[in-house]
PDB file of N, CA and C in Angstrom:
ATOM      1  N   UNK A   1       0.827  -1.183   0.000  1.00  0.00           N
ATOM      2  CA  UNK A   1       0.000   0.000   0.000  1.00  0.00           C
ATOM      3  C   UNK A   1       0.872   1.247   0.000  1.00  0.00           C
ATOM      4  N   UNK A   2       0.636   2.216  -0.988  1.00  0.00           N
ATOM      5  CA  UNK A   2       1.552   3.040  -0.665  1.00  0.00           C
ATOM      6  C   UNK A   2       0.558   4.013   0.136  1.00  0.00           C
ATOM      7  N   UNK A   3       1.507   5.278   0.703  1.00  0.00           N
ATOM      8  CA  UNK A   3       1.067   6.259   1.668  1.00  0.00           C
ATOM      9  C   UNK A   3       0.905   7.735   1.245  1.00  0.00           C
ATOM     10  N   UNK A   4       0.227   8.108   1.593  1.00  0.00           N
ATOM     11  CA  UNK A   4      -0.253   9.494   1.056  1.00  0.00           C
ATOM     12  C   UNK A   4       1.220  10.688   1.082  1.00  0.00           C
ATOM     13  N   UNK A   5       0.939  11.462  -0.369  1.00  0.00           N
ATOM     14  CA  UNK A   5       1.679  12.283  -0.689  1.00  0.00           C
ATOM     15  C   UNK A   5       1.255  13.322   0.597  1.00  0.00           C
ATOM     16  N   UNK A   6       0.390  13.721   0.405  1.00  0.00           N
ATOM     17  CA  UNK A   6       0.129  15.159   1.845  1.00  0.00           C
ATOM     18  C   UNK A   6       0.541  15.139   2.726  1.00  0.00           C
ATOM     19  N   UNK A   7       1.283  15.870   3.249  1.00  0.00           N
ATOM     20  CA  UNK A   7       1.827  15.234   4.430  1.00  0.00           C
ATOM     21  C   UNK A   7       0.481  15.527   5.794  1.00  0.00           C
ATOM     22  N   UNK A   8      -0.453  15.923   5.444  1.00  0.00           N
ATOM     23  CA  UNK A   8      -1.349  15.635   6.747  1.00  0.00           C
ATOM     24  C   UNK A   8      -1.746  14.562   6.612  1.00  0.00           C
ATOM     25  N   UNK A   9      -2.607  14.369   5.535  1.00  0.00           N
ATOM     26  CA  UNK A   9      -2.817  12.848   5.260  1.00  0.00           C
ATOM     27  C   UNK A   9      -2.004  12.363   5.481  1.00  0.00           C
ATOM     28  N   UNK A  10      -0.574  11.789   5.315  1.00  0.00           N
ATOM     29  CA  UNK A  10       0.115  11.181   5.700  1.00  0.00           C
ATOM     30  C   UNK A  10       0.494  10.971   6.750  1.00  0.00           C
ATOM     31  N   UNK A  11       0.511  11.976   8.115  1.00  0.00           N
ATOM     32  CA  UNK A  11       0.835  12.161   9.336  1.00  0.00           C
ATOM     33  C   UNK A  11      -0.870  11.482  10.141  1.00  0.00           C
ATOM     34  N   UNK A  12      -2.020  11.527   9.121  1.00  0.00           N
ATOM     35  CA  UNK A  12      -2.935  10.714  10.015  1.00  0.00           C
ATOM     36  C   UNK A  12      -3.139   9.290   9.479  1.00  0.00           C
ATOM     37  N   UNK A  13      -2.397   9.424   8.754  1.00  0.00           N
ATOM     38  CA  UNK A  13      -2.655   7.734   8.262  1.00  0.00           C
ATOM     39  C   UNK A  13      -1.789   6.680   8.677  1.00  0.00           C
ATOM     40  N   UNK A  14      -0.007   7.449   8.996  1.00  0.00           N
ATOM     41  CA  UNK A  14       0.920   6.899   9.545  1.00  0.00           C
ATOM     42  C   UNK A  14       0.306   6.601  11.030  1.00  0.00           C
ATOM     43  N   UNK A  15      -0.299   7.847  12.393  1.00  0.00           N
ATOM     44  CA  UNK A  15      -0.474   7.675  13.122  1.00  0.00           C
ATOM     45  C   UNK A  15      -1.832   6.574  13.477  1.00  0.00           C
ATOM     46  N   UNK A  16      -2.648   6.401  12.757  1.00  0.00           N
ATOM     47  CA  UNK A  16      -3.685   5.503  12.560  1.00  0.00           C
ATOM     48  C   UNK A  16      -2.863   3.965  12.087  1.00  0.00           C
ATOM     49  N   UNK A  17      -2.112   3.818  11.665  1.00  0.00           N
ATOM     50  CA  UNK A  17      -1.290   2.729  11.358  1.00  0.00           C
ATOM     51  C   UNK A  17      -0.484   2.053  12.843  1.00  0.00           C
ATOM     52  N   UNK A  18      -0.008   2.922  13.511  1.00  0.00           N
ATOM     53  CA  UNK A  18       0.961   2.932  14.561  1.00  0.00           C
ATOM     54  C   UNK A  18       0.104   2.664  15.927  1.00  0.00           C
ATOM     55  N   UNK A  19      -1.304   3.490  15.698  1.00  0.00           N
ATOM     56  CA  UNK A  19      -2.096   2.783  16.765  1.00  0.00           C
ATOM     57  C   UNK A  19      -3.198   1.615  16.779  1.00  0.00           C
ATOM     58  N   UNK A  20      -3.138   1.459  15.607  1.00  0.00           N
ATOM     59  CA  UNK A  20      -4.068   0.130  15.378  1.00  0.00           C
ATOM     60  C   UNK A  20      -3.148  -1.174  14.645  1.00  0.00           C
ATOM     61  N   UNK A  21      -2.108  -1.022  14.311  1.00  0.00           N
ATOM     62  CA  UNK A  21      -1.816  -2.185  13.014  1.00  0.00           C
ATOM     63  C   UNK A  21      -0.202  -2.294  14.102  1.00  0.00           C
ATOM     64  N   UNK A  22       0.817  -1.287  14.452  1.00  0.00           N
ATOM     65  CA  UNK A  22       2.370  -1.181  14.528  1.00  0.00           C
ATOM     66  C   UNK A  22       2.750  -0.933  15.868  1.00  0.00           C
ATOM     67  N   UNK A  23       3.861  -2.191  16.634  1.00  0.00           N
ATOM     68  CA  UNK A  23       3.755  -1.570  17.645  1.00  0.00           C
ATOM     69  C   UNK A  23       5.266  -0.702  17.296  1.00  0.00           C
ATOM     70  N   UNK A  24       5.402  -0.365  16.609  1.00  0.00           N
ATOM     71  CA  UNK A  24       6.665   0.374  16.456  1.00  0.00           C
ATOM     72  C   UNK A  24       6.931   1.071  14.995  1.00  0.00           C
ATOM     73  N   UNK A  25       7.469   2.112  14.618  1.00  0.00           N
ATOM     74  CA  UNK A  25       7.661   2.756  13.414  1.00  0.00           C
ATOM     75  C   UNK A  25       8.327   2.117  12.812  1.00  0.00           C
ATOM     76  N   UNK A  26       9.388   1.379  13.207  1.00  0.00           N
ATOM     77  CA  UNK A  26      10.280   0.062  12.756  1.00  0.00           C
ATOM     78  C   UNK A  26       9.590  -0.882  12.194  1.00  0.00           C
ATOM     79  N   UNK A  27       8.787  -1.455  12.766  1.00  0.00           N
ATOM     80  CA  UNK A  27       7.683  -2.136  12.344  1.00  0.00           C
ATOM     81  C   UNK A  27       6.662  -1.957  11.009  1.00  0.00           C
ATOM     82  N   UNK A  28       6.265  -0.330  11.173  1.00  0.00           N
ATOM     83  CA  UNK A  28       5.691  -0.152  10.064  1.00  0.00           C
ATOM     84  C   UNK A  28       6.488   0.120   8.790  1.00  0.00           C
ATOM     85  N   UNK A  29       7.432   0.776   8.930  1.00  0.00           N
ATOM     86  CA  UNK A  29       8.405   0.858   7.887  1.00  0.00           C
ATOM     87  C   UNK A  29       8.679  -0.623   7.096  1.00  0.00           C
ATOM     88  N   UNK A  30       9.002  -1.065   7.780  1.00  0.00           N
ATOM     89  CA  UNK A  30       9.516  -2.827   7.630  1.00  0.00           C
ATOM     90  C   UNK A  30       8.454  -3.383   6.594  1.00  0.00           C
ATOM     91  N   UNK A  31       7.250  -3.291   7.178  1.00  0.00           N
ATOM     92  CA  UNK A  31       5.636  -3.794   6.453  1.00  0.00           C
ATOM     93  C   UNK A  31       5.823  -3.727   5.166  1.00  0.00           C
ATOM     94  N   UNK A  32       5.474  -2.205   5.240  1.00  0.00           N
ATOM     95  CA  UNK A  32       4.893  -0.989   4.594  1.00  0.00           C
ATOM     96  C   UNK A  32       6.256  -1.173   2.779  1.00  0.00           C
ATOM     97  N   UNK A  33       7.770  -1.521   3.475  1.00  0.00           N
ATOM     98  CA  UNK A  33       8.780  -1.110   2.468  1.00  0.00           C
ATOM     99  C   UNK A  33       9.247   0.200   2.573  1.00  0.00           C
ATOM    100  N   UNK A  34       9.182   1.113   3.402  1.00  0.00           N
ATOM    101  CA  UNK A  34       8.852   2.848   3.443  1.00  0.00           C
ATOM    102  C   UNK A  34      10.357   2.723   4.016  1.00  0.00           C
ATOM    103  N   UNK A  35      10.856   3.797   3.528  1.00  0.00           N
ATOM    104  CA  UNK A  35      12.660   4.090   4.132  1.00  0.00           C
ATOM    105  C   UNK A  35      12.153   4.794   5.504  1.00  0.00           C
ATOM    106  N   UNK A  36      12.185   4.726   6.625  1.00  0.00           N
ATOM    107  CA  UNK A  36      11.777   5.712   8.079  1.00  0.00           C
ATOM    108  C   UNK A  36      12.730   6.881   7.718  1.00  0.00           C
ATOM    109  N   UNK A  37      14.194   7.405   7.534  1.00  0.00           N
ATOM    110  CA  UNK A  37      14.630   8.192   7.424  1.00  0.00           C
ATOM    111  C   UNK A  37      13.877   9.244   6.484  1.00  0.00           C
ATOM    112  N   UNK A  38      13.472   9.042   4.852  1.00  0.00           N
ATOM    113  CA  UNK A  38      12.175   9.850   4.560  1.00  0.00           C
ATOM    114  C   UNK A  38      11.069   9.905   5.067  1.00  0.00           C
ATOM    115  N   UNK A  39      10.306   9.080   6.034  1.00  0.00           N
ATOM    116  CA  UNK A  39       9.579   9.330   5.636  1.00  0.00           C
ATOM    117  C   UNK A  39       9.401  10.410   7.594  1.00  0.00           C
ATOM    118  N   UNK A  40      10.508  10.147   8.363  1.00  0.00           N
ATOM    119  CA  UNK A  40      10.545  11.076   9.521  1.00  0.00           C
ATOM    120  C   UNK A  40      10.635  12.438   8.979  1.00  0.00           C
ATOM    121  N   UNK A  41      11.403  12.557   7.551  1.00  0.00           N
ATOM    122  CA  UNK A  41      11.777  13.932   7.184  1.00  0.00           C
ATOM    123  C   UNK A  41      10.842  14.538   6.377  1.00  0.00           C
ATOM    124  N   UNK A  42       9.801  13.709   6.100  1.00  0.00           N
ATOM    125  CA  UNK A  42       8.822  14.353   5.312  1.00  0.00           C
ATOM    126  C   UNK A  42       7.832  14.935   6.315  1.00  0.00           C
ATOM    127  N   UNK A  43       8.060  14.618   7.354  1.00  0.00           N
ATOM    128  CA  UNK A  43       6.999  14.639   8.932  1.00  0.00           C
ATOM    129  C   UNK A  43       7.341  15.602   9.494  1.00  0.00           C
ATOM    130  N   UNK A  44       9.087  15.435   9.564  1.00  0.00           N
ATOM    131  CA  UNK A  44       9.700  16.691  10.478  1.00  0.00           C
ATOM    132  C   UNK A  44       9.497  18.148  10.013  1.00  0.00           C
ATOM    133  N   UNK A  45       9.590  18.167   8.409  1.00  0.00           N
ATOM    134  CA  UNK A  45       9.231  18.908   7.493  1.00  0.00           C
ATOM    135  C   UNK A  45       8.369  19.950   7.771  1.00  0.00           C
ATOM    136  N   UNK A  46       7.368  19.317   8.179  1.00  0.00           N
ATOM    137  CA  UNK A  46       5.768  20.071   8.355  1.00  0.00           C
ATOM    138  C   UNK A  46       5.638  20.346   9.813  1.00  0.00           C
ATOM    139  N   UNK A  47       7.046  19.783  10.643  1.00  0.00           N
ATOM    140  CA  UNK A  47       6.687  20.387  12.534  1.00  0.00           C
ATOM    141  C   UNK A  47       6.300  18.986  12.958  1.00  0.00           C
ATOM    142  N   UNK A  48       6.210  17.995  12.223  1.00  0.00           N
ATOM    143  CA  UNK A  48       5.846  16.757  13.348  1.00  0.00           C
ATOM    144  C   UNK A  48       7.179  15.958  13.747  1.00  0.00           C
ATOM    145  N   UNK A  49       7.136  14.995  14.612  1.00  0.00           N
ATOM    146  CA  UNK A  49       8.409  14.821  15.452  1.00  0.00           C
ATOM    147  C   UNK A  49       7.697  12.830  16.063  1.00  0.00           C
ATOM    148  N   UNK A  50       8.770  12.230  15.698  1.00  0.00           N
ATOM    149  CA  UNK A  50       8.283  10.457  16.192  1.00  0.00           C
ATOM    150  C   UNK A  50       8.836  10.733  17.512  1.00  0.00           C
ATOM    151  N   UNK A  51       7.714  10.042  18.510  1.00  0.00           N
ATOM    152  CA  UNK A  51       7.724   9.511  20.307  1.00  0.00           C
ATOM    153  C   UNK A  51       7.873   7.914  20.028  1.00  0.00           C
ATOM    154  N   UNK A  52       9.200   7.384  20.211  1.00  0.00           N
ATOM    155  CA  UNK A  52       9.011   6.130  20.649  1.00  0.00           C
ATOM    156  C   UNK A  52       8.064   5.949  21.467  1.00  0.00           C
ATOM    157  N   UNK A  53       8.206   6.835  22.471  1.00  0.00           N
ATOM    158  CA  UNK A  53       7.318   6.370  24.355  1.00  0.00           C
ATOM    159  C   UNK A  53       5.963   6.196  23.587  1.00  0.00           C
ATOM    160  N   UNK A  54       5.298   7.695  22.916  1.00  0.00           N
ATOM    161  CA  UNK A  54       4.091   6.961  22.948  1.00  0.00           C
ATOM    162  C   UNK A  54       3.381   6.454  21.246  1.00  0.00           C
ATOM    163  N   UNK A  55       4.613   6.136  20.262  1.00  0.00           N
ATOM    164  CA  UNK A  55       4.050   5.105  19.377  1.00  0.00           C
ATOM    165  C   UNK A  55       3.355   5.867  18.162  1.00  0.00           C
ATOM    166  N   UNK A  56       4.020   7.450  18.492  1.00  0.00           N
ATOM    167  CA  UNK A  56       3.009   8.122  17.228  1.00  0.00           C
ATOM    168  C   UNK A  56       3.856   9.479  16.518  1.00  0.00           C
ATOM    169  N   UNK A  57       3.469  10.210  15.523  1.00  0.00           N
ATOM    170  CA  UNK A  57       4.284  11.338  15.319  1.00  0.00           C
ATOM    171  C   UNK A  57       3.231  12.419  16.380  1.00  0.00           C
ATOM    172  N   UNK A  58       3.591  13.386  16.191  1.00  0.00           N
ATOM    173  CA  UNK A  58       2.868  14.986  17.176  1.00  0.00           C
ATOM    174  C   UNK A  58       3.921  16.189  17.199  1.00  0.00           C
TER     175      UNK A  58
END
């Protein structure tokens, strides 16, 4: 499945992924095929930031 170009869409679809499907971004990356280094920087980009502790971007 690929993941949405927008990065809002993308930041609620990643976080909807992470709380229902991933217990880890590692995890979803892994799934998914998604490089985590883009796709944190496409996140960080727009002001969002990954919480290991709690499992989501914000």
């Amino acid at each position: 499945m690929d993941l949405p170009n927008d990065p809002m869409m993308l930041f609620s679809t990643v976080n909807m992924y992470l709380r229902d499907r991933y217990s880890s971004l590692d995890e979803l990356c892994s799934d998914l095929d998604v490089d985590r280094a883009e796709l944190e920087e496409k996140l960080r980009a727009v002001g969002f930031e990954y919480s290991a502790e709690h499992n989501k971007f914000w």
